[in-house]
PDB file of N, CA and C in Angstrom:
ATOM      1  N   UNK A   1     -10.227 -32.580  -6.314  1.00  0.00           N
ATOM      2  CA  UNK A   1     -10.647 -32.211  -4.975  1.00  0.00           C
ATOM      3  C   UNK A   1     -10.255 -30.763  -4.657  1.00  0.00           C
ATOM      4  N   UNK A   2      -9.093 -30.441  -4.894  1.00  0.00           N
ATOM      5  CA  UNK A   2      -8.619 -28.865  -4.465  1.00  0.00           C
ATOM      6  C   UNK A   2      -9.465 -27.945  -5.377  1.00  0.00           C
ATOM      7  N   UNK A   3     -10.061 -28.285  -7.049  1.00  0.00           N
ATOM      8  CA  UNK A   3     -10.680 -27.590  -7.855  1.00  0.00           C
ATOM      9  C   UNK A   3     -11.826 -27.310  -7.038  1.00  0.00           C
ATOM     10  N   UNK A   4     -12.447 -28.719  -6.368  1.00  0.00           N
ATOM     11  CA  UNK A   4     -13.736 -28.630  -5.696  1.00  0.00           C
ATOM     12  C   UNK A   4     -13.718 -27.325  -4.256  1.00  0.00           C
ATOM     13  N   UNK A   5     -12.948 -27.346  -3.214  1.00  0.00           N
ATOM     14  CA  UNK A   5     -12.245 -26.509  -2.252  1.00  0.00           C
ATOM     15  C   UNK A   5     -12.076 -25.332  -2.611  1.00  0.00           C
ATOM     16  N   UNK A   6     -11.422 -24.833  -4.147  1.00  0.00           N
ATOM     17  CA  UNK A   6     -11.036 -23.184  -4.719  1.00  0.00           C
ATOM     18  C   UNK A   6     -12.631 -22.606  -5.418  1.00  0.00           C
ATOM     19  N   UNK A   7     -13.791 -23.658  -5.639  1.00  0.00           N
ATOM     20  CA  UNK A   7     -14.759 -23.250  -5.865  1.00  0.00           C
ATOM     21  C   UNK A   7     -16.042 -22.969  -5.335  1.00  0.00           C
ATOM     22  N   UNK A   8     -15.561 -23.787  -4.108  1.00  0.00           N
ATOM     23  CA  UNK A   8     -16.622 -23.708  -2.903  1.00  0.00           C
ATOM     24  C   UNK A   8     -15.874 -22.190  -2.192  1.00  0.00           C
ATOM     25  N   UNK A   9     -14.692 -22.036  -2.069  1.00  0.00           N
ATOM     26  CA  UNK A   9     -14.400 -20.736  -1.364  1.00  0.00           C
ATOM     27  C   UNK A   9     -14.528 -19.562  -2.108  1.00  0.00           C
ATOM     28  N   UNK A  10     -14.581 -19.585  -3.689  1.00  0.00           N
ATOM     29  CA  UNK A  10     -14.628 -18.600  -4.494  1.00  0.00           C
ATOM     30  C   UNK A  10     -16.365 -17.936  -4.197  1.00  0.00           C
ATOM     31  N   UNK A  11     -16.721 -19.264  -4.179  1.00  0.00           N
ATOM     32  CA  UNK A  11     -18.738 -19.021  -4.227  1.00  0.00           C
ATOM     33  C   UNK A  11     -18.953 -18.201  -2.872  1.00  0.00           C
ATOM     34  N   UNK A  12     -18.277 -18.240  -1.855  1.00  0.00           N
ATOM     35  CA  UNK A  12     -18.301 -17.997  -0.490  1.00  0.00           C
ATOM     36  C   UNK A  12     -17.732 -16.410  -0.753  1.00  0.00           C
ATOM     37  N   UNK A  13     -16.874 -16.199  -1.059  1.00  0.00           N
ATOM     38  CA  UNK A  13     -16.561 -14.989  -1.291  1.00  0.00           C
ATOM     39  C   UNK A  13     -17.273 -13.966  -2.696  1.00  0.00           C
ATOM     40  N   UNK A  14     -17.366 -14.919  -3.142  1.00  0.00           N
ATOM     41  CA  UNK A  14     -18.360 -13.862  -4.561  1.00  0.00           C
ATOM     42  C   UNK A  14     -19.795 -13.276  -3.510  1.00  0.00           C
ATOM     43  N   UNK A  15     -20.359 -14.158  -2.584  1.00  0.00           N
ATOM     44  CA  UNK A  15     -21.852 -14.408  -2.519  1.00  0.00           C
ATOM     45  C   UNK A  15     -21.443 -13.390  -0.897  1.00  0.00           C
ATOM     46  N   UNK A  16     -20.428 -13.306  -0.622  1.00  0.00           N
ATOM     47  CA  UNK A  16     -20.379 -11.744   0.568  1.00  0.00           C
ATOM     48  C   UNK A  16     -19.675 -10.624   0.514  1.00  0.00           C
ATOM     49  N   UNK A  17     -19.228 -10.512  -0.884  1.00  0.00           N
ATOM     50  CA  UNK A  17     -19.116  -9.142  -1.792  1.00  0.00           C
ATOM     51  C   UNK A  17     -19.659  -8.106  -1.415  1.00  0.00           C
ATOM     52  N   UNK A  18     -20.926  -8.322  -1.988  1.00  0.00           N
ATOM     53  CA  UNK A  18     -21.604  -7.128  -1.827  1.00  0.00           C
ATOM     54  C   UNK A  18     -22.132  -6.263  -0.305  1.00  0.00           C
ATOM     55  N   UNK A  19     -22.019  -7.671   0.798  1.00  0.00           N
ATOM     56  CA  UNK A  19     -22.278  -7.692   2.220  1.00  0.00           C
ATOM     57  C   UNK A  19     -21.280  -6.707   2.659  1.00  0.00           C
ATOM     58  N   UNK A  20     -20.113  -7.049   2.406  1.00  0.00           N
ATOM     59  CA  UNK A  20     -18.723  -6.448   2.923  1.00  0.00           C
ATOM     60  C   UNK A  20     -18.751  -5.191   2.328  1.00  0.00           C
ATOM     61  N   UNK A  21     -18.825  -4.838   1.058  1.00  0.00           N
ATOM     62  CA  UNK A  21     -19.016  -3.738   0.629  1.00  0.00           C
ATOM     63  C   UNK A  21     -19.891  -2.651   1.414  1.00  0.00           C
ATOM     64  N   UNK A  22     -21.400  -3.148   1.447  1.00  0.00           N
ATOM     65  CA  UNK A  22     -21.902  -2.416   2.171  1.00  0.00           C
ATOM     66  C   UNK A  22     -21.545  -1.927   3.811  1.00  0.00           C
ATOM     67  N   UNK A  23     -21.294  -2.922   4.249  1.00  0.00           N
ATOM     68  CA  UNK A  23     -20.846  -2.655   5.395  1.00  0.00           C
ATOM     69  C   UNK A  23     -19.732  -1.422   5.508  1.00  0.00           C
ATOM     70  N   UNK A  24     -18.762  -1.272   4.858  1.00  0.00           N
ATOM     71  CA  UNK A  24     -17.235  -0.973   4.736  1.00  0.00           C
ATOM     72  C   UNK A  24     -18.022   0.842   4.054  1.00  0.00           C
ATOM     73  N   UNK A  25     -18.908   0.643   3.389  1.00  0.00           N
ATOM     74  CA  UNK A  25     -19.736   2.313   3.533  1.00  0.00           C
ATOM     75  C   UNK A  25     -20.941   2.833   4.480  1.00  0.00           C
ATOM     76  N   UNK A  26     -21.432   2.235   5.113  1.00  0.00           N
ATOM     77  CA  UNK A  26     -21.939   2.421   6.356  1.00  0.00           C
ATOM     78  C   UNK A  26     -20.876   2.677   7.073  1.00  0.00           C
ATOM     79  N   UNK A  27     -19.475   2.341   7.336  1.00  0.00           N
ATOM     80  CA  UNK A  27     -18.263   2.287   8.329  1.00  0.00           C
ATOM     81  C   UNK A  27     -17.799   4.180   7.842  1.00  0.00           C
ATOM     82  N   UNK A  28     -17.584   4.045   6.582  1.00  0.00           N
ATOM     83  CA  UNK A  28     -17.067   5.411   6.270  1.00  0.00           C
ATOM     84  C   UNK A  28     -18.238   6.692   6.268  1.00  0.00           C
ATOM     85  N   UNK A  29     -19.563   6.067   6.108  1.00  0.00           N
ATOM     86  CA  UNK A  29     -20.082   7.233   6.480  1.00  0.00           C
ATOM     87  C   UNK A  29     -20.099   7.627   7.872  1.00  0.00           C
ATOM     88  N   UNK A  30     -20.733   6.731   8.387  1.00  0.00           N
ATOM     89  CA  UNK A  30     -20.483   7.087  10.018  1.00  0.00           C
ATOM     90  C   UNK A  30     -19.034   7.606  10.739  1.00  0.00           C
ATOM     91  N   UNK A  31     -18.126   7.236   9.950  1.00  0.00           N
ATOM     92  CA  UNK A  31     -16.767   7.724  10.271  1.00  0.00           C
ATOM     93  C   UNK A  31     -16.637   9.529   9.762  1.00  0.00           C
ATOM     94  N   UNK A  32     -17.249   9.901   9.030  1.00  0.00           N
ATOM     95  CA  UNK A  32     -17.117  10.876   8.349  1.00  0.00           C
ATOM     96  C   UNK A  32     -17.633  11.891   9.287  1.00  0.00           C
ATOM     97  N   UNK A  33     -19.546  11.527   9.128  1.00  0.00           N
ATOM     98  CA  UNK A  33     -20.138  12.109  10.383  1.00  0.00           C
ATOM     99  C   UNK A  33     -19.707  12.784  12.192  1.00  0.00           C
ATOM    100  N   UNK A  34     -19.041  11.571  12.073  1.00  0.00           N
ATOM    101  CA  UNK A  34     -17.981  11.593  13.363  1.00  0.00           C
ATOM    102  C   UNK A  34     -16.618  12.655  13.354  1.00  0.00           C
ATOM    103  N   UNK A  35     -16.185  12.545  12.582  1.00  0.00           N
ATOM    104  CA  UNK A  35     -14.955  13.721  11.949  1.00  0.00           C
ATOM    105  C   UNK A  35     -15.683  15.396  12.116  1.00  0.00           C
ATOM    106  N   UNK A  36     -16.809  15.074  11.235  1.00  0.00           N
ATOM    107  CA  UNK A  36     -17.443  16.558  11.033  1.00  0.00           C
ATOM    108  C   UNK A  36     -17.716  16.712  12.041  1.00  0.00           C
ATOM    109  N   UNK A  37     -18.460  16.342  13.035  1.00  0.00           N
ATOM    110  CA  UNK A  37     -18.619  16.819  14.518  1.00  0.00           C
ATOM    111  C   UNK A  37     -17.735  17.333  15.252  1.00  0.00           C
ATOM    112  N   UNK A  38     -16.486  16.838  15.388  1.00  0.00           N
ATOM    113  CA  UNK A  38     -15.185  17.101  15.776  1.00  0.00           C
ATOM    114  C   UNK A  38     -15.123  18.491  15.247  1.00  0.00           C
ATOM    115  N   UNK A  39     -14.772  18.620  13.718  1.00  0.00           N
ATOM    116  CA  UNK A  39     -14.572  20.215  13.026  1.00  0.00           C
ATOM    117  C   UNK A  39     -15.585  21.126  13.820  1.00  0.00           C
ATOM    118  N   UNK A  40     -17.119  20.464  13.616  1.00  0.00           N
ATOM    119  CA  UNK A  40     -18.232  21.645  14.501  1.00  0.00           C
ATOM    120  C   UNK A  40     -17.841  21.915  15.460  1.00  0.00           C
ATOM    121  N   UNK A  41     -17.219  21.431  16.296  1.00  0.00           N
ATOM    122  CA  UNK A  41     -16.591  21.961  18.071  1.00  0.00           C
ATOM    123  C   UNK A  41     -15.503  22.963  17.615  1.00  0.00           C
ATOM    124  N   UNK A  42     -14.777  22.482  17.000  1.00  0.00           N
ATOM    125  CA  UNK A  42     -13.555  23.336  16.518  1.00  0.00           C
ATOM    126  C   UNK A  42     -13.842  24.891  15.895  1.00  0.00           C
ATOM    127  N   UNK A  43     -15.011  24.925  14.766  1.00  0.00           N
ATOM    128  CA  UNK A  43     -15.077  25.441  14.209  1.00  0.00           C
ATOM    129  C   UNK A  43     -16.259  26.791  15.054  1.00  0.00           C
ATOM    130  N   UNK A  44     -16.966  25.686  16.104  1.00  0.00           N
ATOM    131  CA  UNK A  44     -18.103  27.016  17.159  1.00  0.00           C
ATOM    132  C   UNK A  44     -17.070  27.471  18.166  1.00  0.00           C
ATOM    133  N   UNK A  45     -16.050  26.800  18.445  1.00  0.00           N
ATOM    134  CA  UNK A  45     -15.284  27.558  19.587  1.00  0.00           C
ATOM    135  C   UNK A  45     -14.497  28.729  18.867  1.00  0.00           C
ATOM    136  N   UNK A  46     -14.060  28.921  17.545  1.00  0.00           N
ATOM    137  CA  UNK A  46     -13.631  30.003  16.790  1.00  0.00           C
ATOM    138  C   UNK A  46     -14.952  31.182  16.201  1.00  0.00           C
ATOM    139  N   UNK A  47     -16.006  30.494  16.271  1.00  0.00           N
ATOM    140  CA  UNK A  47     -17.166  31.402  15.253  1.00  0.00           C
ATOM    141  C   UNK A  47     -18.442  32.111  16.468  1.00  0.00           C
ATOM    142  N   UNK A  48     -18.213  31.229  17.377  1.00  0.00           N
ATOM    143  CA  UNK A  48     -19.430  31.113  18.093  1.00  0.00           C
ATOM    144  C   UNK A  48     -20.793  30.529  17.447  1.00  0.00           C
ATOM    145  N   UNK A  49     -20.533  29.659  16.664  1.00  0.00           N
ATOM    146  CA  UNK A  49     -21.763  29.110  15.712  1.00  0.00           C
ATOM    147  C   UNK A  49     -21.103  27.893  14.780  1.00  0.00           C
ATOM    148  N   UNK A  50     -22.007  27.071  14.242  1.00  0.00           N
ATOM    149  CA  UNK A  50     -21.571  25.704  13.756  1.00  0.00           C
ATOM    150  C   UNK A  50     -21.643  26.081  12.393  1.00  0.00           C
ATOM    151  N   UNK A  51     -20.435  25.093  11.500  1.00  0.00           N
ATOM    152  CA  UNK A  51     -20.742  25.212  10.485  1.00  0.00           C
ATOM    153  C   UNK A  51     -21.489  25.365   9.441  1.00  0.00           C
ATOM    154  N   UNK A  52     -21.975  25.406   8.440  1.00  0.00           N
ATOM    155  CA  UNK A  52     -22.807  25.546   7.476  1.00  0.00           C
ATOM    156  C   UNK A  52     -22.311  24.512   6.342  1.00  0.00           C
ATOM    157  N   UNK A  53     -22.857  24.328   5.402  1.00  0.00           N
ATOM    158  CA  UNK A  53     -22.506  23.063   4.826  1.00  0.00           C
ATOM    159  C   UNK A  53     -21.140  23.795   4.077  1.00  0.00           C
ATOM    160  N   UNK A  54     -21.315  25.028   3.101  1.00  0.00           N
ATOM    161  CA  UNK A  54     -19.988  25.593   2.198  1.00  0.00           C
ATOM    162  C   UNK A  54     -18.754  25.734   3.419  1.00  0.00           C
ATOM    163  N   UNK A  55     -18.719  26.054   4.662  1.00  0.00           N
ATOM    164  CA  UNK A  55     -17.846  25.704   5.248  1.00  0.00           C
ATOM    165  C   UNK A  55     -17.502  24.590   5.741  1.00  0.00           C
ATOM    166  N   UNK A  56     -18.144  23.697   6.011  1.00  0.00           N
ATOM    167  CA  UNK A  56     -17.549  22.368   5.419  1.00  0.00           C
ATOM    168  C   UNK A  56     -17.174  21.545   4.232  1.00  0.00           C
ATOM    169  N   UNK A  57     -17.409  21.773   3.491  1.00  0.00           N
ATOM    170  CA  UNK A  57     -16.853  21.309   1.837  1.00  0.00           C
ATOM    171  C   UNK A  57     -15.484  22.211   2.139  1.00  0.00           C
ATOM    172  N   UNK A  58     -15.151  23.360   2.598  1.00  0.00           N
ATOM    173  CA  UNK A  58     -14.502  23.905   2.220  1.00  0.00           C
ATOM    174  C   UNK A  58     -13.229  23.249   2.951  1.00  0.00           C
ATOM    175  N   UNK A  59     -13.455  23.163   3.955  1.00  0.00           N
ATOM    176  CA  UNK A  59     -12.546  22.916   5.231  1.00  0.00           C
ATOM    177  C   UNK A  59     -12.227  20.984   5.237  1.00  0.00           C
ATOM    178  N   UNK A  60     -12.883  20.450   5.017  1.00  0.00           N
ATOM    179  CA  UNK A  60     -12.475  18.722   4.943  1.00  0.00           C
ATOM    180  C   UNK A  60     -13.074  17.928   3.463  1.00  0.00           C
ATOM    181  N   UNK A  61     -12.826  16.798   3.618  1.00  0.00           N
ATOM    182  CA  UNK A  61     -12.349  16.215   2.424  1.00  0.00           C
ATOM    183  C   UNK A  61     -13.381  14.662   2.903  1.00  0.00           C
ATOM    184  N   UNK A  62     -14.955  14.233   2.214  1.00  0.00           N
ATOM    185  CA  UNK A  62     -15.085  13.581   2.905  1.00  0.00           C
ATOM    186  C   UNK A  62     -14.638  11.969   1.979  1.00  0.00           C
ATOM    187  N   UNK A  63     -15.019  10.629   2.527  1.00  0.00           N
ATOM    188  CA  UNK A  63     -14.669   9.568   1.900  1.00  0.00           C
ATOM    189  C   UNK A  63     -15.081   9.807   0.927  1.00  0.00           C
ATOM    190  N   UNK A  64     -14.174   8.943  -0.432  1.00  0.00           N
ATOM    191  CA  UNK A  64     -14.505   8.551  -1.829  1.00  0.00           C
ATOM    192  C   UNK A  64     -16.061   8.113  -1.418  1.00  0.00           C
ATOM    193  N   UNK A  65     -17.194   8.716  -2.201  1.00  0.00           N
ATOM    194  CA  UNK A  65     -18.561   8.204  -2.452  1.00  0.00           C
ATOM    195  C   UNK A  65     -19.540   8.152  -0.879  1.00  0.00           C
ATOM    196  N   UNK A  66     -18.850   9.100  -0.268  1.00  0.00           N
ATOM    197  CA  UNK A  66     -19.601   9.788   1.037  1.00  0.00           C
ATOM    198  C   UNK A  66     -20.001  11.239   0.832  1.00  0.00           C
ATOM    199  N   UNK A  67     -21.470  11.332   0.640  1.00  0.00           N
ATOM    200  CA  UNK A  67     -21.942  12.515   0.807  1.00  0.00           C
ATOM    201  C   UNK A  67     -22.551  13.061   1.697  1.00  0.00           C
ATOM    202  N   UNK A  68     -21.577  13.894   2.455  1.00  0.00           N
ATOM    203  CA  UNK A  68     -22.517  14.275   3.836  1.00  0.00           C
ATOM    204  C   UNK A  68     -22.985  15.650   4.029  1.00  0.00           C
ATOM    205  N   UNK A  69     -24.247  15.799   4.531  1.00  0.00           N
ATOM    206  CA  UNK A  69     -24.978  17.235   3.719  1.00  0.00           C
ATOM    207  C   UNK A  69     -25.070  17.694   5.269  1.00  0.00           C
ATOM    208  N   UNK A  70     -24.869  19.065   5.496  1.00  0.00           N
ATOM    209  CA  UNK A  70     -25.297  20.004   6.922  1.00  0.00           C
ATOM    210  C   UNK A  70     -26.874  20.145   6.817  1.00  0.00           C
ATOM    211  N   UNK A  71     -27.993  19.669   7.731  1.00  0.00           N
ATOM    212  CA  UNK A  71     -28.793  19.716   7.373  1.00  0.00           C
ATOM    213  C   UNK A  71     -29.349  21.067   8.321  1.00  0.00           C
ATOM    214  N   UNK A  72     -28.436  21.256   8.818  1.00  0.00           N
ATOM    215  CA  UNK A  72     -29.470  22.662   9.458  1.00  0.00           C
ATOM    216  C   UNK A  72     -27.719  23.087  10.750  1.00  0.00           C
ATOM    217  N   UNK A  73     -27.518  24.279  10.623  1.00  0.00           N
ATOM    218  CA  UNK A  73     -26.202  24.965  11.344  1.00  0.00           C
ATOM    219  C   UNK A  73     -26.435  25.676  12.124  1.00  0.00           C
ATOM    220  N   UNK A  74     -26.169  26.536  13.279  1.00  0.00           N
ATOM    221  CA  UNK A  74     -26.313  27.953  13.889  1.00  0.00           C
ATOM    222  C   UNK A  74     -25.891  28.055  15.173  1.00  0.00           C
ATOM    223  N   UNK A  75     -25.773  28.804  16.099  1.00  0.00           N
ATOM    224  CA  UNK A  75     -25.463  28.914  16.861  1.00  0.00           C
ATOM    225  C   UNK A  75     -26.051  28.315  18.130  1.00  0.00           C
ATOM    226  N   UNK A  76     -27.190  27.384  18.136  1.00  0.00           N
ATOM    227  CA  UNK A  76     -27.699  26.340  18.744  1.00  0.00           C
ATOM    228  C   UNK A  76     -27.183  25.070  18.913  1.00  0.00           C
ATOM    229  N   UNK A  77     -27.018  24.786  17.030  1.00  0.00           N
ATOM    230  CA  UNK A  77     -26.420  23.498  17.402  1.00  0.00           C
ATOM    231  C   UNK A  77     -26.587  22.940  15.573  1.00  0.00           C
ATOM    232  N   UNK A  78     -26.412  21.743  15.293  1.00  0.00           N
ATOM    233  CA  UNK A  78     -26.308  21.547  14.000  1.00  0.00           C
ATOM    234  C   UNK A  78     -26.895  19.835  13.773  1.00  0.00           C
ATOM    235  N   UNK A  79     -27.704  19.308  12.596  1.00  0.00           N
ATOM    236  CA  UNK A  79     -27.742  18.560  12.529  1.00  0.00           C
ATOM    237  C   UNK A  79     -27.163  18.505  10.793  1.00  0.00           C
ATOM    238  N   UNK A  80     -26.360  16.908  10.529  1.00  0.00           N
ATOM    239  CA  UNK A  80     -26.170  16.423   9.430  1.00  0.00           C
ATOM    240  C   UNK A  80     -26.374  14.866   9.159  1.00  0.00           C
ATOM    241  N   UNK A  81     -26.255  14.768   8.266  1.00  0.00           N
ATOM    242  CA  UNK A  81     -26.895  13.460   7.622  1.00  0.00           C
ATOM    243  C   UNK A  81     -25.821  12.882   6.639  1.00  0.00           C
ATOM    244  N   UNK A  82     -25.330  11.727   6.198  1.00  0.00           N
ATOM    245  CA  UNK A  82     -24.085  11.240   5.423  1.00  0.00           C
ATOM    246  C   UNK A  82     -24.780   9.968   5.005  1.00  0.00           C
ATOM    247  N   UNK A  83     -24.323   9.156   3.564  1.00  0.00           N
ATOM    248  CA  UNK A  83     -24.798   8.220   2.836  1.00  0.00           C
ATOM    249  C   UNK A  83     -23.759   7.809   2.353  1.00  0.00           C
ATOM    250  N   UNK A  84     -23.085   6.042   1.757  1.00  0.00           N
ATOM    251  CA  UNK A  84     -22.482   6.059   1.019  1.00  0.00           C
ATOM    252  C   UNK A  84     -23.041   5.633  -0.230  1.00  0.00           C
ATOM    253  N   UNK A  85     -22.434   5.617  -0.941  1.00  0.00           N
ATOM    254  CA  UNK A  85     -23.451   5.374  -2.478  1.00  0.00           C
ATOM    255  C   UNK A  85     -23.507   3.617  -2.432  1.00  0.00           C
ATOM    256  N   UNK A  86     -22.830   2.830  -1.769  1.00  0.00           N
ATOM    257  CA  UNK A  86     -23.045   1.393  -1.864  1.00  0.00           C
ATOM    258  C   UNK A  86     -23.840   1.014  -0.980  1.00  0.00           C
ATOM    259  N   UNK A  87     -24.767   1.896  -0.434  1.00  0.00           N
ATOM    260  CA  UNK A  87     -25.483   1.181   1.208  1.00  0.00           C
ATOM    261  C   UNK A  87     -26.611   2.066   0.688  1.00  0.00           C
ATOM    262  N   UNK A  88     -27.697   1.501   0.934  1.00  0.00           N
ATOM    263  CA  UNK A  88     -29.199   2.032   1.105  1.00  0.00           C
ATOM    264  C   UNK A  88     -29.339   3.088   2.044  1.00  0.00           C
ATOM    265  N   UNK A  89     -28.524   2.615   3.072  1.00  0.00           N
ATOM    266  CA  UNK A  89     -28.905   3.692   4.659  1.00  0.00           C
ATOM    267  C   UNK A  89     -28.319   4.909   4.518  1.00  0.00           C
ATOM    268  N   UNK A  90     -29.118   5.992   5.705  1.00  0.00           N
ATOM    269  CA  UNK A  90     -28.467   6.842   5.783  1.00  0.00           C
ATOM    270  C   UNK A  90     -28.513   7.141   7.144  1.00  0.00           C
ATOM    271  N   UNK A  91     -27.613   7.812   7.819  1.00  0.00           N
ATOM    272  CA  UNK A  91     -26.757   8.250   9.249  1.00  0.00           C
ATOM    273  C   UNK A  91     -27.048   9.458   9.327  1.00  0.00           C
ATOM    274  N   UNK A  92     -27.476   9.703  10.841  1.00  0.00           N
ATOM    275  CA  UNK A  92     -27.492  11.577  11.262  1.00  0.00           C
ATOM    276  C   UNK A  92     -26.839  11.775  12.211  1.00  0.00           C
ATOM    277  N   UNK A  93     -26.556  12.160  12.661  1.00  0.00           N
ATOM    278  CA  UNK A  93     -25.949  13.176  13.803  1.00  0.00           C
ATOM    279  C   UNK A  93     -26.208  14.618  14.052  1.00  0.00           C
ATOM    280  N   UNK A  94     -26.776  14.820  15.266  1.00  0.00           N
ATOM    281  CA  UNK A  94     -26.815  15.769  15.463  1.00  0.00           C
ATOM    282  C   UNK A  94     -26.428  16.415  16.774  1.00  0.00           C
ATOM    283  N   UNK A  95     -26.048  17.730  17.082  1.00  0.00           N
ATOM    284  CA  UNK A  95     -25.217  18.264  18.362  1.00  0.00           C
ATOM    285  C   UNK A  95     -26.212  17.884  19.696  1.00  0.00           C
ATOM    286  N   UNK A  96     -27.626  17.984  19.305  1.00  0.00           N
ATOM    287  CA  UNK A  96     -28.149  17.700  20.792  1.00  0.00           C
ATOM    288  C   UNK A  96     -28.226  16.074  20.871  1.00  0.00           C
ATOM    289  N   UNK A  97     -28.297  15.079  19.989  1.00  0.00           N
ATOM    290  CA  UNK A  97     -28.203  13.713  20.312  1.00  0.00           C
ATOM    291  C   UNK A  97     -26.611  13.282  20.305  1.00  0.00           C
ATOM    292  N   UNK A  98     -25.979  13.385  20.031  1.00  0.00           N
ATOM    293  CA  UNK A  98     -24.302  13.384  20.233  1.00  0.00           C
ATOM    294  C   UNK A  98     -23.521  11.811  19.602  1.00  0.00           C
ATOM    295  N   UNK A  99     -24.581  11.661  18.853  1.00  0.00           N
ATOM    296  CA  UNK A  99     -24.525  10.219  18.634  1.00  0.00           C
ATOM    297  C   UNK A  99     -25.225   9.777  17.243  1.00  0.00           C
ATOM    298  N   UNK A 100     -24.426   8.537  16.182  1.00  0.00           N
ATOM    299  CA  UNK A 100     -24.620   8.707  14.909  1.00  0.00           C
ATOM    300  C   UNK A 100     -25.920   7.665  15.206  1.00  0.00           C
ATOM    301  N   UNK A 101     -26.582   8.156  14.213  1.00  0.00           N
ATOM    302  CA  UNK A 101     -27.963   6.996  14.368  1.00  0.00           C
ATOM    303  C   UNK A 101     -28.432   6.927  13.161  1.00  0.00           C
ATOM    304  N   UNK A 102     -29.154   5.744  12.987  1.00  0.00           N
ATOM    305  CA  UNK A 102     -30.267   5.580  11.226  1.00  0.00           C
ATOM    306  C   UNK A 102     -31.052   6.818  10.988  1.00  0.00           C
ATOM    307  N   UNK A 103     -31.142   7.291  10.199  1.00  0.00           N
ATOM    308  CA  UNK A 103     -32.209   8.646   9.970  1.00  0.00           C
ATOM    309  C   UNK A 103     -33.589   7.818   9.633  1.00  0.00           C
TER     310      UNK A 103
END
């Protein structure tokens, strides 16, 4: 009976693996996104203009298997985009929507 119980919970956990996984990189990209925005305030109140992507690589460190690309910088405003390699989706943010969303 307990063999039956450690194999019904094993199946339960094998079979939302990959669920949790994904989830847990959707969490870090959007977390990342969120960080870099923070630096862009930081970084236009010193420059008068938003980062560029080489000043961000340069300046933070993003999650293991988060790639988040500056998709456009300047003294307007900035949009970027972040993926983790275990999730299909990808996340944008940008300075005039202020808020991470599905691309």
């Amino acid at each position: 009976m307990i063999v039956l119980i450690i194999g019904v919970l094993t199946t339960i956990a094998i079979a939302t693996y990959p669920y949790m996984r994904v989830k847990a990189g959707n969490a870090a990209a959007k977390s990342d996104l969120k960080n870099t925005a923070h630096f862009q305030e930081e970084y236009y109140g010193t420059n008068d203009m938003y980062a560029d992507q080489a000043a961000v690589d340069s300046a933070l460190t993003m999650t293991e298997n988060v790639t988040l690309i500056v998709l456009s910088a300047d003294p307007n405003g900035y949009e970027m985009s972040a993926a983790h390699s275990a999730s299909p989706e990808t996340f944008c943010l940008s300075s005039s929507v202020g808020a991470v969303t599905n691309c």
